[in-house]
Structure formats: C-alpha cells, structure tokens
PDB file of N, CA and C in Angstrom:
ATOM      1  N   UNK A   1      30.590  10.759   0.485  1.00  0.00           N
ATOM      2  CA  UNK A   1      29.790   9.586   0.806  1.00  0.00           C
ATOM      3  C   UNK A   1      28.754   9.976   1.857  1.00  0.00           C
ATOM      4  N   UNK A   2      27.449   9.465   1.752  1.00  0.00           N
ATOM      5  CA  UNK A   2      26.856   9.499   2.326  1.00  0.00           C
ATOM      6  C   UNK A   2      26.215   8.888   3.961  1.00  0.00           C
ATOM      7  N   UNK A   3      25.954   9.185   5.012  1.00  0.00           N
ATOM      8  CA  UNK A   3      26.058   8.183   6.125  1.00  0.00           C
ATOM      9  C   UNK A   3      25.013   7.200   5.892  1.00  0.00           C
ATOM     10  N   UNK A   4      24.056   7.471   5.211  1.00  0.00           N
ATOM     11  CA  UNK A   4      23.054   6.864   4.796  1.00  0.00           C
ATOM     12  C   UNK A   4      23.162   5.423   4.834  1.00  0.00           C
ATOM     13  N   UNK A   5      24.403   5.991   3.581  1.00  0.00           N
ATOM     14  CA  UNK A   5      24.794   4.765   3.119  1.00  0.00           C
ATOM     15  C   UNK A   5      25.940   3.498   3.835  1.00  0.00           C
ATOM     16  N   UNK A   6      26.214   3.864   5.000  1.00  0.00           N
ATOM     17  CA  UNK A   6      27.159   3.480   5.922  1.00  0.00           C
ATOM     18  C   UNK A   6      26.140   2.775   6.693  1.00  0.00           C
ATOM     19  N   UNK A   7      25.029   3.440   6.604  1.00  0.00           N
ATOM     20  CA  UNK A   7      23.775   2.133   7.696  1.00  0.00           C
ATOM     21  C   UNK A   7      23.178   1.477   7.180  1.00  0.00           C
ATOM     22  N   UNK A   8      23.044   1.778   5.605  1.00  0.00           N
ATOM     23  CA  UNK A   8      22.257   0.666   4.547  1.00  0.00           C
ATOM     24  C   UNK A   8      23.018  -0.226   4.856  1.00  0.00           C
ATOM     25  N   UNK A   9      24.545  -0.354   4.856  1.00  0.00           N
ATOM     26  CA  UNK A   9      25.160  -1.636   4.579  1.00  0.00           C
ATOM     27  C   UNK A   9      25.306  -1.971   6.133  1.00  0.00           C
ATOM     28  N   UNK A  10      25.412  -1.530   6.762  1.00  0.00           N
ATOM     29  CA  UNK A  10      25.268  -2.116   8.532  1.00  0.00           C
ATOM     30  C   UNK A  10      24.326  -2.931   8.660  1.00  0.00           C
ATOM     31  N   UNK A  11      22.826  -2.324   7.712  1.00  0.00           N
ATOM     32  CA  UNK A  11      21.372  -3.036   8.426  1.00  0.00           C
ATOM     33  C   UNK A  11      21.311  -4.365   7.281  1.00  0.00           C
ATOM     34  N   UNK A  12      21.866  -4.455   6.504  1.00  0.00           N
ATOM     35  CA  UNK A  12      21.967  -5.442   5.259  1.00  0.00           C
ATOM     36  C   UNK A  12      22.936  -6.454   6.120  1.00  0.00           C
ATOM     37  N   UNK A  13      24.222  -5.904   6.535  1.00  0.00           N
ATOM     38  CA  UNK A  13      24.626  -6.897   7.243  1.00  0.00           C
ATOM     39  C   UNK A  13      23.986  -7.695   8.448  1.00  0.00           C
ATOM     40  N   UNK A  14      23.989  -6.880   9.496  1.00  0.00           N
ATOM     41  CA  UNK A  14      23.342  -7.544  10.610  1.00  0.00           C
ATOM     42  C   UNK A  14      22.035  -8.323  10.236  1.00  0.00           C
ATOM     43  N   UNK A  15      21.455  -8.241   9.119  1.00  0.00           N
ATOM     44  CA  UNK A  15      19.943  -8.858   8.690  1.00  0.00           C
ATOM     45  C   UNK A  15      20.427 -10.465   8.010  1.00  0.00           C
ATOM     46  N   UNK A  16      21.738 -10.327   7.337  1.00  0.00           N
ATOM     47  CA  UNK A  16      22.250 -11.358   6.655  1.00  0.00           C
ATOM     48  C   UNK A  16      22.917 -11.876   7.610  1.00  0.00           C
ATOM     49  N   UNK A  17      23.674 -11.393   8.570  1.00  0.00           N
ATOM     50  CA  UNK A  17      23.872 -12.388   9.750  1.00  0.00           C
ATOM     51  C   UNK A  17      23.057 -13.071  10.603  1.00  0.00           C
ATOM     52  N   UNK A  18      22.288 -12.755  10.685  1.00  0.00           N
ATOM     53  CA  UNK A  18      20.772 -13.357  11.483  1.00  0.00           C
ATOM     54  C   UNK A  18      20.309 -14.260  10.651  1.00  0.00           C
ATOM     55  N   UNK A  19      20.116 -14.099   9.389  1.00  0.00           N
ATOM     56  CA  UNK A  19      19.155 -14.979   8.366  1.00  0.00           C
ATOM     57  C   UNK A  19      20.785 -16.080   8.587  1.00  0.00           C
ATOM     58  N   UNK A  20      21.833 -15.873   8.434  1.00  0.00           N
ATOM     59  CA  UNK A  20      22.830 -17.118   8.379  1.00  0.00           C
ATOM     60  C   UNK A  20      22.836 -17.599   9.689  1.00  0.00           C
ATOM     61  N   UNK A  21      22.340 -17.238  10.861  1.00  0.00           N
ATOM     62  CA  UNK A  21      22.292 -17.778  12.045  1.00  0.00           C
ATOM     63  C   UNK A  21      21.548 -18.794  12.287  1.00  0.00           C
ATOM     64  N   UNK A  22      20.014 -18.390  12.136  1.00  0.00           N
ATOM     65  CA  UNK A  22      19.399 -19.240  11.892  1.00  0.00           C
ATOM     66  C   UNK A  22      18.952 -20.332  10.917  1.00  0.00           C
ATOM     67  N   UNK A  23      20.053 -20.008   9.897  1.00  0.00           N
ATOM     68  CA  UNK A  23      19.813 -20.882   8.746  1.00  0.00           C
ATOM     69  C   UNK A  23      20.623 -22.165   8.804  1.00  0.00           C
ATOM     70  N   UNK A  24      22.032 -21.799   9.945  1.00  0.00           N
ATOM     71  CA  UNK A  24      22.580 -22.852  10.216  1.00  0.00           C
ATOM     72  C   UNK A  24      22.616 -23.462  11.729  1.00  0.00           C
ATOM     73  N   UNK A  25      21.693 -23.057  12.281  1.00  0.00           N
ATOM     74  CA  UNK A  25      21.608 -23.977  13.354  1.00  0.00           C
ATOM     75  C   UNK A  25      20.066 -24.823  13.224  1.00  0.00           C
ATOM     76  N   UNK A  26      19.353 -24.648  11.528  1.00  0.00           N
ATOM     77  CA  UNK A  26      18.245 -25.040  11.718  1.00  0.00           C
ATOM     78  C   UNK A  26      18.997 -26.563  10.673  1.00  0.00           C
ATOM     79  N   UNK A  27      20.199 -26.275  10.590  1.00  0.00           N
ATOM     80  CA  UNK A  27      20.966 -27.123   9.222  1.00  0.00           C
ATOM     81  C   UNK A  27      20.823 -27.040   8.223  1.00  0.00           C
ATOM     82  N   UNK A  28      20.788 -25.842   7.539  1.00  0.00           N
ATOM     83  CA  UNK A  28      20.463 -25.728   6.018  1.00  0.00           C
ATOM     84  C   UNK A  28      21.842 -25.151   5.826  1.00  0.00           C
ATOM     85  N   UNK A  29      23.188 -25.192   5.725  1.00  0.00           N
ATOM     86  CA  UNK A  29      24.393 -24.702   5.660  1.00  0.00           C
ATOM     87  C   UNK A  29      24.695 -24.201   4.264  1.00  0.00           C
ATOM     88  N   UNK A  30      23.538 -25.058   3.299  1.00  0.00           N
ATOM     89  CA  UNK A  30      24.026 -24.225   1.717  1.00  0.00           C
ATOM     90  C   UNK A  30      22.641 -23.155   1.839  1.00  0.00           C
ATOM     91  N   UNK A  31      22.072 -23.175   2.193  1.00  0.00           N
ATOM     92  CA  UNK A  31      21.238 -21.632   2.224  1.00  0.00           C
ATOM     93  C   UNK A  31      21.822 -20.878   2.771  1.00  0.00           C
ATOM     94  N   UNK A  32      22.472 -21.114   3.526  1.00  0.00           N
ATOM     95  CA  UNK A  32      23.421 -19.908   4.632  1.00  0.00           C
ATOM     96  C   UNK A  32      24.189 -19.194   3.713  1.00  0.00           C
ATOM     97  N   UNK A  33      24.896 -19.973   2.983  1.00  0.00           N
ATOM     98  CA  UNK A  33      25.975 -19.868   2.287  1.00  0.00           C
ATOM     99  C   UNK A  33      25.781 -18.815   1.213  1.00  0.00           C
ATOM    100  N   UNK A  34      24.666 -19.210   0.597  1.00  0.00           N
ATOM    101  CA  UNK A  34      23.460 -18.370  -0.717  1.00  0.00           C
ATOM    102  C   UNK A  34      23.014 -17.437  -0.104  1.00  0.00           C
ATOM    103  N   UNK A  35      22.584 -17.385   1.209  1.00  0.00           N
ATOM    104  CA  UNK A  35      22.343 -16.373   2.105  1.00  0.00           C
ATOM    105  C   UNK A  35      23.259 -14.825   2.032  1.00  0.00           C
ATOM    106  N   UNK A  36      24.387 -15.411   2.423  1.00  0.00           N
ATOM    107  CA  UNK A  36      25.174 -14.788   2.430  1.00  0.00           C
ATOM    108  C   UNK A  36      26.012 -13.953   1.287  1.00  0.00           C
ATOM    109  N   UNK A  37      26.100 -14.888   0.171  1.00  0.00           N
ATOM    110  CA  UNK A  37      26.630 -14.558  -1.096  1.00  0.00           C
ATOM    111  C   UNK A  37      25.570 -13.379  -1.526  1.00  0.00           C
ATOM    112  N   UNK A  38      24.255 -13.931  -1.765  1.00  0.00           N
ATOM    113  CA  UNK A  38      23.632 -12.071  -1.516  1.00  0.00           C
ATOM    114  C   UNK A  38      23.564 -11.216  -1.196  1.00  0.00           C
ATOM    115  N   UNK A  39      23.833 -11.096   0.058  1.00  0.00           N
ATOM    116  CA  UNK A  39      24.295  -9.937   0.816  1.00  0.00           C
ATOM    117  C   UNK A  39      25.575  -9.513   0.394  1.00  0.00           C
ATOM    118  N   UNK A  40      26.363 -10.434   0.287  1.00  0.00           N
ATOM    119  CA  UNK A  40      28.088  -9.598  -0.615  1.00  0.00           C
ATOM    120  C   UNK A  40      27.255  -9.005  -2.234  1.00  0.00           C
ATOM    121  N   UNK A  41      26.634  -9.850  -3.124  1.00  0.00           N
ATOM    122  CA  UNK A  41      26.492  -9.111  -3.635  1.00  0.00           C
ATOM    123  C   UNK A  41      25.768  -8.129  -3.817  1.00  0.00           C
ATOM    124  N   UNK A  42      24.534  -7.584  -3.016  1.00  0.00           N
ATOM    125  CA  UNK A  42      23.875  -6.721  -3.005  1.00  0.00           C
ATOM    126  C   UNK A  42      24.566  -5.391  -2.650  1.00  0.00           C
ATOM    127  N   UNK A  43      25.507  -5.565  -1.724  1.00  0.00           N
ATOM    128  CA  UNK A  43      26.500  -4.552  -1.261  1.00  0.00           C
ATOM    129  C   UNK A  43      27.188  -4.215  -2.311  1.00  0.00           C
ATOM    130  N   UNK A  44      27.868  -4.994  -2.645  1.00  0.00           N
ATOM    131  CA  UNK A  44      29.115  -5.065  -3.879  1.00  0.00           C
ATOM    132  C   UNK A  44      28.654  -3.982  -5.009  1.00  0.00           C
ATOM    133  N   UNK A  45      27.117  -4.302  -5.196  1.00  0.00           N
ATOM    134  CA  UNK A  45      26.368  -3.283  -6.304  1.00  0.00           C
ATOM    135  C   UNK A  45      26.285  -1.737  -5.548  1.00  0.00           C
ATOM    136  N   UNK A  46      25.477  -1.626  -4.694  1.00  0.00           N
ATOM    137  CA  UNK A  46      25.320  -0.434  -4.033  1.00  0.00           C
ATOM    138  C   UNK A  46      26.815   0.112  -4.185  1.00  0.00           C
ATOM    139  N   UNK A  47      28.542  -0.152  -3.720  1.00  0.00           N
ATOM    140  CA  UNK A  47      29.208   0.212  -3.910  1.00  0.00           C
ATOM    141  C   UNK A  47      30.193   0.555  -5.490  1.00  0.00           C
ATOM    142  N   UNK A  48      29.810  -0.224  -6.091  1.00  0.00           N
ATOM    143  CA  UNK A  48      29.835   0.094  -7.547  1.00  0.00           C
ATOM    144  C   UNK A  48      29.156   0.912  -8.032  1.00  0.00           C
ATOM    145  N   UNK A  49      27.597   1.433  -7.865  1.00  0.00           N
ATOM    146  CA  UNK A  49      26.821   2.517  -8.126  1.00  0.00           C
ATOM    147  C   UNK A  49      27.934   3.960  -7.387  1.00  0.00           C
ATOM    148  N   UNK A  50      28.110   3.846  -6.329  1.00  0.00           N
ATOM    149  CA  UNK A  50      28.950   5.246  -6.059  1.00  0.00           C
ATOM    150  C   UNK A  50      29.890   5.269  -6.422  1.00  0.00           C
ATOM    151  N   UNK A  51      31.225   3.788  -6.700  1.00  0.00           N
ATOM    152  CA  UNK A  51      32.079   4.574  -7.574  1.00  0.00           C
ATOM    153  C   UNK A  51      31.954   5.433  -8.556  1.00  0.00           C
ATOM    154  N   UNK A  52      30.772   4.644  -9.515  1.00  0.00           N
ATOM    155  CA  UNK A  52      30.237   5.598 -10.431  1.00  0.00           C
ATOM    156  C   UNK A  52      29.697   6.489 -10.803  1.00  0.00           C
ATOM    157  N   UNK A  53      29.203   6.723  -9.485  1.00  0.00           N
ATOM    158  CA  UNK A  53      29.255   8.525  -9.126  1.00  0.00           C
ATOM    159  C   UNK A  53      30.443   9.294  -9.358  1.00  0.00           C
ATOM    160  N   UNK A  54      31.170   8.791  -8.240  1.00  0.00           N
ATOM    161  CA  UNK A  54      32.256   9.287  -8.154  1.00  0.00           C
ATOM    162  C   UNK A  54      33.191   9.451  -9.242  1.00  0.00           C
ATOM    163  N   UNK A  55      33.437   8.696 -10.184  1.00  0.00           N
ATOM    164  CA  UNK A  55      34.039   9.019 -11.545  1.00  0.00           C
ATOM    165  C   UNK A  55      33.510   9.614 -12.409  1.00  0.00           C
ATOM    166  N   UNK A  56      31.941   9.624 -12.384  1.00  0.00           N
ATOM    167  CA  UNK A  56      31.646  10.841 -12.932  1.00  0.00           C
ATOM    168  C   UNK A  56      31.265  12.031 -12.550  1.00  0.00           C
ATOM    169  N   UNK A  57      31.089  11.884 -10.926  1.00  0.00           N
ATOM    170  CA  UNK A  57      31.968  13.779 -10.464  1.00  0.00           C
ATOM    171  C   UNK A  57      33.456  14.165 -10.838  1.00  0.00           C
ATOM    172  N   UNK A  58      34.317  13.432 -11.229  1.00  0.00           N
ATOM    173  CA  UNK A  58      35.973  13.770 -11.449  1.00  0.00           C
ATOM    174  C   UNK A  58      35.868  13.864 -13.055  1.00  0.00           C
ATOM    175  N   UNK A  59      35.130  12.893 -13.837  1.00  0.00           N
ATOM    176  CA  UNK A  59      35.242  13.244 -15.324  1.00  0.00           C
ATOM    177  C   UNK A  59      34.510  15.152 -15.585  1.00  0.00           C
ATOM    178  N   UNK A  60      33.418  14.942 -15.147  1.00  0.00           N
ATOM    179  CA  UNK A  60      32.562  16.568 -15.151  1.00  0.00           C
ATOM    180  C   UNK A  60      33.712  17.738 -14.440  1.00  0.00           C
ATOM    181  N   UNK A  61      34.340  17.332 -13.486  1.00  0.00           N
ATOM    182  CA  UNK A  61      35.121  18.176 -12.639  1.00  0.00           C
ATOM    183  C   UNK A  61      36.665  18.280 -13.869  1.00  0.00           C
ATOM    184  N   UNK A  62      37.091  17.410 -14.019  1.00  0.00           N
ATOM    185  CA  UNK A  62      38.091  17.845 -14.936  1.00  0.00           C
ATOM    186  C   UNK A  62      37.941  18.095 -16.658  1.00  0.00           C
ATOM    187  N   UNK A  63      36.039  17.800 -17.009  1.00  0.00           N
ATOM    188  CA  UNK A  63      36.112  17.808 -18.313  1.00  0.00           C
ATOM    189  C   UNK A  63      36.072  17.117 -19.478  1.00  0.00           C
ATOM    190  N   UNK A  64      36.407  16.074 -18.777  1.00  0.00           N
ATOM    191  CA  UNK A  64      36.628  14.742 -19.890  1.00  0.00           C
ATOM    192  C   UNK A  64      35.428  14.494 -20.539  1.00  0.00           C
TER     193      UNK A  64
END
C-alpha cells in the first residue's frame, strides 16, 4: 500500500468533515448527511480499486 494513499483518504476526510460542519450549523442536516455518504463512498471505491490490485498481484503471483 501506498502512503499516498493513506493521505488521500485523511485529506477526503478532514474536507468532508468541514463541509459537514458547516453544513450543520448553517441547518442543512440532510446535506450533511449526503455530504457525508460521499465521502464513505468515494473512499469505499478508492479501496476497492486496491483490493483489486491486490488480487490480481496474488492471481499473477500464483498463476491462476
């Protein structure tokens, strides 16, 4: 794994915590919410792309 990728998702977070900060003290609590659900899933993808690395360094590595 890359560290890269350990600060992509740091700076994705802290950016989605801020955008939900101010999204709910301005009272928009379902934007926050949508806010947020993007950021899980934007992550969620980025980490699914390297599993799939990763299974296909072990398929190439054993052959399959």
């Amino acid at each position: 794994m890359d560290v890269d990728l350990i600060f992509q998702i740091a700076a994705i977070g802290i950016l989605v915590s801020v955008l939900n900060q101010v999204l709910i003290r301005s009272g928009r609590e379902e934007q926050a919410m949508m806010t947020t659900l993007a950021g899980l899933v934007v992550v969620l993808m980025m980490l699914v792309q390297q599993i799939n690395q990763l299974f296909g360094m072990v398929k190439t590595l054993f052959g399959f």
